[in-house]
N, C-alpha and C. Protein backbone atom coordinates (compact mmCIF):
# COMPACT_ATOMS: atom_id res chain seq x y z
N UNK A 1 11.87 6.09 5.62
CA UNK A 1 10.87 6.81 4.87
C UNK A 1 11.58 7.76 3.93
N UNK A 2 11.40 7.41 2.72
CA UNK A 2 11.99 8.90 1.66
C UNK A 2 10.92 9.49 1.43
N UNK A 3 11.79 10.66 1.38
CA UNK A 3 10.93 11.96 0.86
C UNK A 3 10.23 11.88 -0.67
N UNK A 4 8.87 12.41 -0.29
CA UNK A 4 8.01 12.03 -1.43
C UNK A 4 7.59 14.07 -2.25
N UNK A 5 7.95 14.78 -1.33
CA UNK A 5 8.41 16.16 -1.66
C UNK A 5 9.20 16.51 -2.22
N UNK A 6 8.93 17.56 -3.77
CA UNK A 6 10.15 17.87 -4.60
C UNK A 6 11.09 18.83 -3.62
N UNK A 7 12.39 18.39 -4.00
CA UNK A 7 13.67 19.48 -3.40
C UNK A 7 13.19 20.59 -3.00
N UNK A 8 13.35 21.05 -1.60
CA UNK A 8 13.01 22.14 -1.46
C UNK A 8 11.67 22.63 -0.80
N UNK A 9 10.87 21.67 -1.06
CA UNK A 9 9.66 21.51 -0.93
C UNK A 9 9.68 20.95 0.63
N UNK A 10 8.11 21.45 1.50
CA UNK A 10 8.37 20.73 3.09
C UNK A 10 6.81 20.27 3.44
N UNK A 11 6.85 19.31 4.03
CA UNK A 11 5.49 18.72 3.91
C UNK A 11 4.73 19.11 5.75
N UNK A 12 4.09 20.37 5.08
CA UNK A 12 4.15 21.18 6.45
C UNK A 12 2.33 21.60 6.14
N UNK A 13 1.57 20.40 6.67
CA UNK A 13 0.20 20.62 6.44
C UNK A 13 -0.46 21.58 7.96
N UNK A 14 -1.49 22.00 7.12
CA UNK A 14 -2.38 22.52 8.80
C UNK A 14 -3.36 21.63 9.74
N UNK A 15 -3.56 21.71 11.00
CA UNK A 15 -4.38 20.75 11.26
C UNK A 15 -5.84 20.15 10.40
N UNK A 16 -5.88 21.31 9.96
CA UNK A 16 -7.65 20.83 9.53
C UNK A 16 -7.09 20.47 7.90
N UNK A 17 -5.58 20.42 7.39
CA UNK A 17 -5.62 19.46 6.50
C UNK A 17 -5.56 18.22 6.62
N UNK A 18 -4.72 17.96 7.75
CA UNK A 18 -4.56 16.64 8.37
C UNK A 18 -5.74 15.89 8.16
N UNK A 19 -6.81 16.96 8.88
CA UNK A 19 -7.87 15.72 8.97
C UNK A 19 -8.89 15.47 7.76
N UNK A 20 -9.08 16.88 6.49
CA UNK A 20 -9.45 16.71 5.72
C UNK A 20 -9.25 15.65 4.82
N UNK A 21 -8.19 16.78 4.82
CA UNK A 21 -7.13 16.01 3.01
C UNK A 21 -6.68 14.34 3.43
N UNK A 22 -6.18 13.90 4.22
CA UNK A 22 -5.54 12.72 4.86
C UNK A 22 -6.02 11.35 5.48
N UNK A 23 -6.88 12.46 7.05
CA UNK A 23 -7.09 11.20 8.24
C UNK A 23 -8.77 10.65 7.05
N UNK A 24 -9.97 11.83 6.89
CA UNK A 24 -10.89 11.60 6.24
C UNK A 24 -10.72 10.62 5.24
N UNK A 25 -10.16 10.88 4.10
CA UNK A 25 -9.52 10.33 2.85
C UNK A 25 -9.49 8.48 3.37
N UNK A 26 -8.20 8.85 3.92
CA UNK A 26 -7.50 7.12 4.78
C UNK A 26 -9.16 6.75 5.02
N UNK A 27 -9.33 6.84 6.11
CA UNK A 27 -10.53 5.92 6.56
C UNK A 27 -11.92 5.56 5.80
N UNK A 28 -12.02 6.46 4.81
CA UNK A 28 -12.90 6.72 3.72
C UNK A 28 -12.44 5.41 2.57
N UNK A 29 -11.09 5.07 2.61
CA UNK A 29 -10.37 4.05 1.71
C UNK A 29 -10.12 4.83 0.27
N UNK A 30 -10.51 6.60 0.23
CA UNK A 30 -10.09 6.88 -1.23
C UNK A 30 -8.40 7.06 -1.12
N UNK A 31 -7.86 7.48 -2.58
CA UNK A 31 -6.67 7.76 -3.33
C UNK A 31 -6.21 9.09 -2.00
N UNK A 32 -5.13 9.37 -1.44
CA UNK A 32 -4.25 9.92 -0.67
C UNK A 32 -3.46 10.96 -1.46
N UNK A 33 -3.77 12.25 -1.41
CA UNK A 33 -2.15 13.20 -2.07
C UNK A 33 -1.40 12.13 -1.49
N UNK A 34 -0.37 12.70 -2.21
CA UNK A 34 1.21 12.49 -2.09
C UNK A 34 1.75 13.02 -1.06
N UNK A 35 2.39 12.20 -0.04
CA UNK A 35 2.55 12.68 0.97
C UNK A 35 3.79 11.59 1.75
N UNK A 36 4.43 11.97 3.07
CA UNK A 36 5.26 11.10 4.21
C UNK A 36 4.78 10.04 4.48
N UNK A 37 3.23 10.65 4.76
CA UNK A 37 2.73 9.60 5.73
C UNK A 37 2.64 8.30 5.85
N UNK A 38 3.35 7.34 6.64
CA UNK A 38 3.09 6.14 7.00
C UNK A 38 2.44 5.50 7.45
N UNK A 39 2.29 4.06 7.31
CA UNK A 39 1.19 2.97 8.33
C UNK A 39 2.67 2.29 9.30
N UNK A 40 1.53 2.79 10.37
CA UNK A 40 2.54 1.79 11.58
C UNK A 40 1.52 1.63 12.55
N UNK A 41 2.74 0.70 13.73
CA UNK A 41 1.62 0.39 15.05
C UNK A 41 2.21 1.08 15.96
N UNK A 42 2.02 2.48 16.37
CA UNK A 42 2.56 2.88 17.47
C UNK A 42 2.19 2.27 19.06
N UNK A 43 1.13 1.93 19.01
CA UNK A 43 0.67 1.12 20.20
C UNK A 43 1.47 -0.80 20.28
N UNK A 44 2.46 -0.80 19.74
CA UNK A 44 2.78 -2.34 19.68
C UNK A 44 4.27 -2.03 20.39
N UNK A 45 5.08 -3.47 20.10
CA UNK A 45 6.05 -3.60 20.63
C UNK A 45 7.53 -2.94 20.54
N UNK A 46 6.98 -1.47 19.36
CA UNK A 46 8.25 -0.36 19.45
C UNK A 46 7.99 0.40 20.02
N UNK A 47 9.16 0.92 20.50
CA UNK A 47 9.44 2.34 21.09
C UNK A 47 9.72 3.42 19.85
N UNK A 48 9.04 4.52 19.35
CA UNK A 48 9.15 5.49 18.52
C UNK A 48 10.30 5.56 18.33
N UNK A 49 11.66 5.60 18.63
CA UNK A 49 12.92 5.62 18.19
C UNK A 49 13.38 4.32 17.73
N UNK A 50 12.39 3.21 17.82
CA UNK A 50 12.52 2.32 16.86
C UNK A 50 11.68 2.29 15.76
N UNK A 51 11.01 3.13 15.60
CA UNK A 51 9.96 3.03 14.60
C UNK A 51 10.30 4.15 13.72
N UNK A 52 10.93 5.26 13.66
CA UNK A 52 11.11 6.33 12.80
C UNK A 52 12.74 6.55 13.17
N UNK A 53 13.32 6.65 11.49
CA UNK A 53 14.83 7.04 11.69
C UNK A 53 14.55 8.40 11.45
N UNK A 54 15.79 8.22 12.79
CA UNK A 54 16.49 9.50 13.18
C UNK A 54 17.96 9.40 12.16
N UNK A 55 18.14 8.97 11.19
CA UNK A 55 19.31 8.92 10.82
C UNK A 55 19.39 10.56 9.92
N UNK A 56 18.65 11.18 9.66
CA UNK A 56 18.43 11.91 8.72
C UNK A 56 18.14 13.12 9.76
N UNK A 57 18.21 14.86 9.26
CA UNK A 57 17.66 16.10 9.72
C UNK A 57 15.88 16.01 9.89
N UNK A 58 15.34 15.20 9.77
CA UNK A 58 13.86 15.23 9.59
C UNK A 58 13.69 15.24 11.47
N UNK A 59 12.77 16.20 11.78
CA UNK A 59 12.35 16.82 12.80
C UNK A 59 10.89 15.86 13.18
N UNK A 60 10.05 16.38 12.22
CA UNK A 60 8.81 15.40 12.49
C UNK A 60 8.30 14.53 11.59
N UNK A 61 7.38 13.31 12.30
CA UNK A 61 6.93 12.20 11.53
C UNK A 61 5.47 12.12 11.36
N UNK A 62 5.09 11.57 10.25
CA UNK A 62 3.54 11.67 10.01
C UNK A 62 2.98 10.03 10.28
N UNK A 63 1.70 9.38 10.63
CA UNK A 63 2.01 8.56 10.42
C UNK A 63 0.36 7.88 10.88
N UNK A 64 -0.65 6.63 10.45
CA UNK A 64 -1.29 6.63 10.38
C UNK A 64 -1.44 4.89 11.05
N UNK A 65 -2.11 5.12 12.56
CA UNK A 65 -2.32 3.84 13.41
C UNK A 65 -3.30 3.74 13.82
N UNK A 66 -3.75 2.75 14.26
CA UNK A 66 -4.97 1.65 14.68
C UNK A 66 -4.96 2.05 16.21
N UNK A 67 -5.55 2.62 17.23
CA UNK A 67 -6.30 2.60 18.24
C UNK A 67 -6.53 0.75 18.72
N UNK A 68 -6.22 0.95 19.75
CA UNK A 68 -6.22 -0.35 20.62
C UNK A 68 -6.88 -0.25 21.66
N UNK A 69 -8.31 -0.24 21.33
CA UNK A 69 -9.60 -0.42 22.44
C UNK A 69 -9.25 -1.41 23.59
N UNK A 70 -9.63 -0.99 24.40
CA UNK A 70 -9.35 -2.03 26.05
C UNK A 70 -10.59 -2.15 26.26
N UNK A 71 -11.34 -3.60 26.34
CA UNK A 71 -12.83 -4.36 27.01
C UNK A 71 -13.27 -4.05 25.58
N UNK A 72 -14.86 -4.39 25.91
CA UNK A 72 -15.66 -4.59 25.17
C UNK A 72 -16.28 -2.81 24.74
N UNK A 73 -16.43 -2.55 25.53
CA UNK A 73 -17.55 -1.13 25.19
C UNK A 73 -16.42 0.11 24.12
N UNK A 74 -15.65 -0.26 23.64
CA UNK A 74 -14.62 0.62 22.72
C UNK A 74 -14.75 2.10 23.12
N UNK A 75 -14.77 2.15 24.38
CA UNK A 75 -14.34 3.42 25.56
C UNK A 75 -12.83 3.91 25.74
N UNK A 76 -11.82 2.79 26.08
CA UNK A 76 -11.11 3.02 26.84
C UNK A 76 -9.76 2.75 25.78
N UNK A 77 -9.07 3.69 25.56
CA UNK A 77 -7.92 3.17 24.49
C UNK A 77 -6.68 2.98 25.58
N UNK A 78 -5.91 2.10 24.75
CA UNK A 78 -4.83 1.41 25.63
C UNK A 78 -4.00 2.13 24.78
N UNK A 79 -2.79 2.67 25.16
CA UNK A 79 -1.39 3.51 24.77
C UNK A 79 -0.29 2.84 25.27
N UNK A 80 -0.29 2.32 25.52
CA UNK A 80 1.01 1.27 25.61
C UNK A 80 1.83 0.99 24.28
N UNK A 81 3.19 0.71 24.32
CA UNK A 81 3.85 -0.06 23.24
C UNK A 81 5.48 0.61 23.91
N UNK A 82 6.14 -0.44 22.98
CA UNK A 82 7.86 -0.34 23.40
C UNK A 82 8.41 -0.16 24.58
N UNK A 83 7.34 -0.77 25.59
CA UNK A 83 7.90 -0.16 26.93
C UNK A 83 7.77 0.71 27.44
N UNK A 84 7.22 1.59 27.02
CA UNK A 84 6.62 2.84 27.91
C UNK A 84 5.09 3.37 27.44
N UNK A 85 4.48 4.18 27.68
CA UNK A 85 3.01 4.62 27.88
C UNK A 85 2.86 6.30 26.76
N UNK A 86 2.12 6.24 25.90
CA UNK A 86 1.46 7.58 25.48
C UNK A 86 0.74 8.33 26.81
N UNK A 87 1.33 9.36 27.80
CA UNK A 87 0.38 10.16 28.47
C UNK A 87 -0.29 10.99 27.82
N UNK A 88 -1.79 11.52 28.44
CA UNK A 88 -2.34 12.47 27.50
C UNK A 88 -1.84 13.60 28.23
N UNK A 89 -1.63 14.86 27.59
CA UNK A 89 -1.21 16.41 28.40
C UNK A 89 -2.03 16.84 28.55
N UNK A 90 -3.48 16.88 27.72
CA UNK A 90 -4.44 17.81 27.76
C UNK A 90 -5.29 17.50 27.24
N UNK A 91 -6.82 17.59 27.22
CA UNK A 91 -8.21 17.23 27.02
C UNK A 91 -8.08 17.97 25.28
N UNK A 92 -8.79 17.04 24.57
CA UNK A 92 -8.90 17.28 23.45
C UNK A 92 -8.82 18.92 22.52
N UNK A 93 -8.62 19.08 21.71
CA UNK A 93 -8.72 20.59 21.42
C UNK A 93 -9.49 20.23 19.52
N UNK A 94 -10.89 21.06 19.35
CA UNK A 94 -11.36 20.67 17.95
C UNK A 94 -11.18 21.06 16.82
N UNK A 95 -10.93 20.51 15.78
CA UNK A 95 -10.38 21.33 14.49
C UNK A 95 -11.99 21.25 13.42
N UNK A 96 -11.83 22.94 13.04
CA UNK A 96 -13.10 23.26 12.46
C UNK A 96 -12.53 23.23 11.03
N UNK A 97 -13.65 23.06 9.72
CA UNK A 97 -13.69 22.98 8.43
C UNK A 97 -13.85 24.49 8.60
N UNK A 98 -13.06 25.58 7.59
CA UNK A 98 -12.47 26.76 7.77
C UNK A 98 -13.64 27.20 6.80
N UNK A 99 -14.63 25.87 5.51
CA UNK A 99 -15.41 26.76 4.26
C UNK A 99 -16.79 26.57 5.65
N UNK A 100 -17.17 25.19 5.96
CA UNK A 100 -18.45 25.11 6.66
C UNK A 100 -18.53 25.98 7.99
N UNK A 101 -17.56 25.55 8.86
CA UNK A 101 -17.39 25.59 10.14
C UNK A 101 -17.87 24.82 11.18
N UNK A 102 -18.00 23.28 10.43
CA UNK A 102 -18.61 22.34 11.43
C UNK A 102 -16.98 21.56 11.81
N UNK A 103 -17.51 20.95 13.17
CA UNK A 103 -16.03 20.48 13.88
C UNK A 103 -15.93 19.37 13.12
N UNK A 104 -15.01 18.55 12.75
CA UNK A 104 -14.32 17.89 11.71
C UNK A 104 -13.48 16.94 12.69
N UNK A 105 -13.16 17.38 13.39
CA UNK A 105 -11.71 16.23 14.03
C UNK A 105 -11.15 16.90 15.48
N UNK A 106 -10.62 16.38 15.94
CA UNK A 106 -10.19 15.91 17.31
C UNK A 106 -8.67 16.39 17.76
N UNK A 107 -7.57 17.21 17.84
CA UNK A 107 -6.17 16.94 18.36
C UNK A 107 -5.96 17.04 19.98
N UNK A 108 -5.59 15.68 19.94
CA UNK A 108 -5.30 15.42 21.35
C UNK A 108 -3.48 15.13 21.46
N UNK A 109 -2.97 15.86 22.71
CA UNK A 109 -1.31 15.71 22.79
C UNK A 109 -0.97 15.00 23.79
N UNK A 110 0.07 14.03 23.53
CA UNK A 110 0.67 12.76 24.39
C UNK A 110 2.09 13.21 24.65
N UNK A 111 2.79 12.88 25.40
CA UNK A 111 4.11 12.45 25.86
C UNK A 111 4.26 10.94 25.79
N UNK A 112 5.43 10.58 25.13
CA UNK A 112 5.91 9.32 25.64
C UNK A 112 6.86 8.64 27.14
N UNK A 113 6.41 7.99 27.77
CA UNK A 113 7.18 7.86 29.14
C UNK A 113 7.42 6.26 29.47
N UNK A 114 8.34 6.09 29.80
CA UNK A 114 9.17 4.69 29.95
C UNK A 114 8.97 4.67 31.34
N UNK A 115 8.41 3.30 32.18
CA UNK A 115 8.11 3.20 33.07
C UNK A 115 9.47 3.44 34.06
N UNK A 116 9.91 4.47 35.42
CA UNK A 116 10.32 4.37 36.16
C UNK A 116 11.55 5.73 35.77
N UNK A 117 11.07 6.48 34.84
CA UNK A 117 11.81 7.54 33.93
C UNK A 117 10.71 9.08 34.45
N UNK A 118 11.20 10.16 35.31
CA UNK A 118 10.35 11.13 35.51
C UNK A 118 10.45 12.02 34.31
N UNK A 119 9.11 12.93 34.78
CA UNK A 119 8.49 13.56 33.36
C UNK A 119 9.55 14.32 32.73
N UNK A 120 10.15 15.07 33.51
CA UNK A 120 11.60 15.69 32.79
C UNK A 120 12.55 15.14 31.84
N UNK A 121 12.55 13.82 31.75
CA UNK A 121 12.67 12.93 30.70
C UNK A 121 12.20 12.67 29.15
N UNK A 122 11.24 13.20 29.06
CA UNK A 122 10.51 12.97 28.29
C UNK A 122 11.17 13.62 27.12
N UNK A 123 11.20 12.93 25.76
CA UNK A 123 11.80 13.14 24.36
C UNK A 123 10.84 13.03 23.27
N UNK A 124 9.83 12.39 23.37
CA UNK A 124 8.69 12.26 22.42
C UNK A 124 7.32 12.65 22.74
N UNK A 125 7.32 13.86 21.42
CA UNK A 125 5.80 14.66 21.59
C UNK A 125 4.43 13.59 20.64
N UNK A 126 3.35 13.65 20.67
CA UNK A 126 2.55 13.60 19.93
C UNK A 126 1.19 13.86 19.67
N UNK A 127 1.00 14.50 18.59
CA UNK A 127 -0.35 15.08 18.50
C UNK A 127 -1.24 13.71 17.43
N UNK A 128 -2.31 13.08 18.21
CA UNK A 128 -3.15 12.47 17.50
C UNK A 128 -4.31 13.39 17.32
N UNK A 129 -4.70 13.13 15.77
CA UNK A 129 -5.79 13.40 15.08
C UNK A 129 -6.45 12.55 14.45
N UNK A 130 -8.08 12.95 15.04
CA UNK A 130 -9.18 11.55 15.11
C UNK A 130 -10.41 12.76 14.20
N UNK A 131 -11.20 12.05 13.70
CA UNK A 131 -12.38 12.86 13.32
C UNK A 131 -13.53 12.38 13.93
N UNK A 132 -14.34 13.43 13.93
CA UNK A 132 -15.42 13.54 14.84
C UNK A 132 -16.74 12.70 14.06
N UNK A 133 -17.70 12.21 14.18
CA UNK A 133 -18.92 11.95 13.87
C UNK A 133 -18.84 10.95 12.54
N UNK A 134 -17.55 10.22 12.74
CA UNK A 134 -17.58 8.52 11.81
C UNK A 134 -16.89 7.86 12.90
N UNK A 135 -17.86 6.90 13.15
CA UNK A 135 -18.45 5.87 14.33
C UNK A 135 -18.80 4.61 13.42
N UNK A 136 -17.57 3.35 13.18
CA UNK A 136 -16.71 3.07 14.03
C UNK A 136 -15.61 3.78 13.49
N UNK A 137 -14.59 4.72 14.14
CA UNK A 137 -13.48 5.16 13.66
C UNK A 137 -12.26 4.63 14.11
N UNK A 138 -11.23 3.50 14.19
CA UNK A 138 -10.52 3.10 14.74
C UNK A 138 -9.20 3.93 14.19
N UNK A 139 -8.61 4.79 13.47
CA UNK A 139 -7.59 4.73 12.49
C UNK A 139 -7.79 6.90 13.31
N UNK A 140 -6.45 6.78 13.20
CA UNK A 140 -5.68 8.02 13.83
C UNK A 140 -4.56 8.54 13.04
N UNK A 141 -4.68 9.61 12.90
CA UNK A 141 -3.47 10.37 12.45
C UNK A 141 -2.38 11.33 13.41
N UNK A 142 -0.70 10.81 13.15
CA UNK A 142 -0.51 10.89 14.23
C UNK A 142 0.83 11.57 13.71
N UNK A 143 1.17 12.95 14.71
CA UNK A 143 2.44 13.65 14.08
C UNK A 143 2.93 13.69 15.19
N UNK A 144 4.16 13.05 15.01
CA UNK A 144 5.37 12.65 15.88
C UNK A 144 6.89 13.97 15.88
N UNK A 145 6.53 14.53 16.98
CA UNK A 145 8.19 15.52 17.07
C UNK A 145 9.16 14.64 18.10
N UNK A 146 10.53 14.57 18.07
CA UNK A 146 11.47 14.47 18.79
C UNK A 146 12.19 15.67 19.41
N UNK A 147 11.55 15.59 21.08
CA UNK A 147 12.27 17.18 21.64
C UNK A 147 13.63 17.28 21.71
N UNK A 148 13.85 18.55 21.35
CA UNK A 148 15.60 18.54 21.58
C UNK A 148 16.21 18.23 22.57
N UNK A 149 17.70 17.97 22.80
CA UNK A 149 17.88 17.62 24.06
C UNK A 149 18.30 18.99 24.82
N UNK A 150 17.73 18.88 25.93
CA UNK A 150 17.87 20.72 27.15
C UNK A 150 18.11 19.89 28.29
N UNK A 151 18.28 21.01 28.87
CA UNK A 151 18.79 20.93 30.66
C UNK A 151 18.67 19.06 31.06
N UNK A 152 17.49 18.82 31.26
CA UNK A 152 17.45 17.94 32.42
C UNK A 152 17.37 16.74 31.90
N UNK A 153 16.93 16.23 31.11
CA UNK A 153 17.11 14.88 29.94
C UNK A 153 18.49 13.72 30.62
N UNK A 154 18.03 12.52 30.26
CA UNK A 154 19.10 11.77 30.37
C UNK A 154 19.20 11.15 29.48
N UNK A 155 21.12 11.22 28.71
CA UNK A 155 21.96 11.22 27.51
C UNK A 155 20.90 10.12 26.86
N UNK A 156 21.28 8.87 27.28
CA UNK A 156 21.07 8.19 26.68
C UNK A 156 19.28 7.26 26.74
N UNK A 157 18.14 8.20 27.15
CA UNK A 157 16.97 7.92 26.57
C UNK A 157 16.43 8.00 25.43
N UNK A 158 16.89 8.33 24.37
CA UNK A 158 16.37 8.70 23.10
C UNK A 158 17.12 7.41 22.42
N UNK A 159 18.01 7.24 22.64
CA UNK A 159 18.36 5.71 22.13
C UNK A 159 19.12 4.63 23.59
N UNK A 160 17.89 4.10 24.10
CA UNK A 160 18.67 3.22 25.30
C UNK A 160 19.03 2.15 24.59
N UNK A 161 20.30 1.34 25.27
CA UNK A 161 21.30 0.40 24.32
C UNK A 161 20.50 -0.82 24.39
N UNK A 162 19.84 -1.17 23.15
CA UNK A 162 19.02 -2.84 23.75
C UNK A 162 19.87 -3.97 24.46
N UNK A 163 21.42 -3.92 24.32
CA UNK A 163 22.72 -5.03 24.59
C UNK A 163 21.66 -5.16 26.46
N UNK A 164 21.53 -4.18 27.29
CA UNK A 164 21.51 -4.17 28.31
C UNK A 164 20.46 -4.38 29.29
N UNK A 165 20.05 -5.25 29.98
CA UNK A 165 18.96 -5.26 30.31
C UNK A 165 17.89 -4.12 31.51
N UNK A 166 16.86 -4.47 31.91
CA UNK A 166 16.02 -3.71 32.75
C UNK A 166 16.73 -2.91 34.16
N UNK A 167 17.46 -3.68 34.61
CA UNK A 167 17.84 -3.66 35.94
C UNK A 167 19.53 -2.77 35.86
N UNK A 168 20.17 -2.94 34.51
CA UNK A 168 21.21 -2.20 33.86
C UNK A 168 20.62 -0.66 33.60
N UNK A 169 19.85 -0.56 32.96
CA UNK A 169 18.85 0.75 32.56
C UNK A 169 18.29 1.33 33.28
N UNK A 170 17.86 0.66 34.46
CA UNK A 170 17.17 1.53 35.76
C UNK A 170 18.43 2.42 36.59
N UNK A 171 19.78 1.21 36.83
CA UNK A 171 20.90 1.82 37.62
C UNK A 171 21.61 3.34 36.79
N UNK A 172 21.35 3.07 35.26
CA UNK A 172 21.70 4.69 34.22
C UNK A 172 21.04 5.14 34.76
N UNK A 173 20.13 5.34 34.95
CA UNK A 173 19.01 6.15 34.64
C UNK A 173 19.05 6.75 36.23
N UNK A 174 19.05 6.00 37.28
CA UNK A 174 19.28 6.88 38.76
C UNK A 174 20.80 7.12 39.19
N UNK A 175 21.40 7.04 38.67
CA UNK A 175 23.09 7.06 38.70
C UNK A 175 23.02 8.72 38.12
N UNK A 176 22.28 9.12 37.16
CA UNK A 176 22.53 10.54 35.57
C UNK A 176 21.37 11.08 37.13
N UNK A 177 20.31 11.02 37.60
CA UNK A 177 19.25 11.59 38.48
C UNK A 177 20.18 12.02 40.02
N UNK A 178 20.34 11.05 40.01
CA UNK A 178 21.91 11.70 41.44
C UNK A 178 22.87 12.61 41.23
N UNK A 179 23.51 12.12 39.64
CA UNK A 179 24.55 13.24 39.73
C UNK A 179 23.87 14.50 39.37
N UNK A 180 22.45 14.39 38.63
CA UNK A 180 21.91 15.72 38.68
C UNK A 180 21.07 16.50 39.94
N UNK A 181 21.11 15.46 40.96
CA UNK A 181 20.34 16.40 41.73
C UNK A 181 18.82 16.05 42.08
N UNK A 182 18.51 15.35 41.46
CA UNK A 182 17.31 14.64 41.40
C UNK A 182 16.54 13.61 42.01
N UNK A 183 17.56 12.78 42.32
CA UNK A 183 17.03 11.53 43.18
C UNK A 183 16.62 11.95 44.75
C-alpha cells in the first residue's frame, strides 16, 4: 500500500469519520476522499501479517471487508481466516454524528488468535466499524494495529516460517511457553 498522504501528512481519522466520511460513502457506492484504505478479505485464507506489509514504519492499517454470515438468518458472523480466529474483547461501543447526535455506527474490538497459541500471545488488534440502521449491510471498516513486542509474546508469531509445518509450530510454540514458565 503507498501512501496516498502528502509528506508529512498522517492519515489519522476519528471514529465518527470512519464511519461518515468512508464506511457510509463505500457502501453507499459514492466517490471516497483520498485515503489508505484498502479492499481485502480479512475473513479468508490470510493471516494479517500476510495481508499488510510490515516492511515499512506504518503502525496501523485501514481497510474495507465483507462479513461472512454463518446459516441462513445473517445472525451469526464467522471470523475465521489464516488460521486463527478474530475474538471479540468487548460488546459493541456506538459512534454518534457530533452535528445530529443520532448513533451512526458500531466499533467493536477483536484480537487475533491462532489455534493452540494462549491469549498472551496475541499481536493483532482490531477495531471493526459497521453502521447502524442500513440493513443489508455486509461491508465493514476495519483498522488494523500490530502490538509491540513486550514481556510474554513468542519471537516468532508475528511472522511464523510457512517452510514448517503444524506439528513443527506447535513444538516452537510450547518449547518458548516452558522456557518461559508457562506450560
Amino acid at each position: 500500500m503507498e501512501a496516498v498522504c502528502p509528506l508529512g501528512y498522517h492519515f489519522s481519522p476519528t471514529e465518527e469519520e470512519l464511519v461518515k466520511y468512508f464506511l457510509d460513502r463505500r457502501v453507499r457506492g459514492e466517490p471516497l476522499p483520498l485515503s489508505p484504505i484498502m479492499e481485502c478479505n480479512l475473513y479468508g485464507n490470510q493471516a494479517p501479517w500476510e495481508i499488510f506489509d510490515q516492511s515499512n514504519d506504518q503502525k496501523v492499517w485501514y481497510c474495507f471487508t465483507r462479513l461472512n454470515y454463518t446459516g441462513n438468518s445473517k445472525k451469526r458472523v464467522g471470523r475465521t481466516g489464516g488460521g486463527g480466529t478474530w475474538h471479540g474483547e468487548k460488546s459493541g461501543v456506538e459512534i454518534s454524528d457530533s452535528e445530529t447526535g443520532r448513533i451512526i455506527g458500531l466499533k467493536k474490538t477483536f484480537t487475533f488468535r491462532i489455534k493452540g497459541v494462549t491469549d498472551k500471545q496475541v499481536s493483532w488488534i482490531m477495531h471493526e466499524f459497521s453502521l447502524i440502521g442500513v440493513v443489508p449491510c455486509d461491508i465493514v471498516l476495519c483498522k488494523l494495529k500490530k502490538k509491540t513486542k513486550r514481556g510474554n509474546q513468542i519471537p516468532y508469531f508475528d511472522q511464523p516460517p510457512t517452510s514448517i509445518g503444524k506439528e513443527d509450530w506447535e513444538l516452537i510454540v510450547d518449547e518458548y511457553l516452558i522456557q518461559e514458565g508457562e506450560a
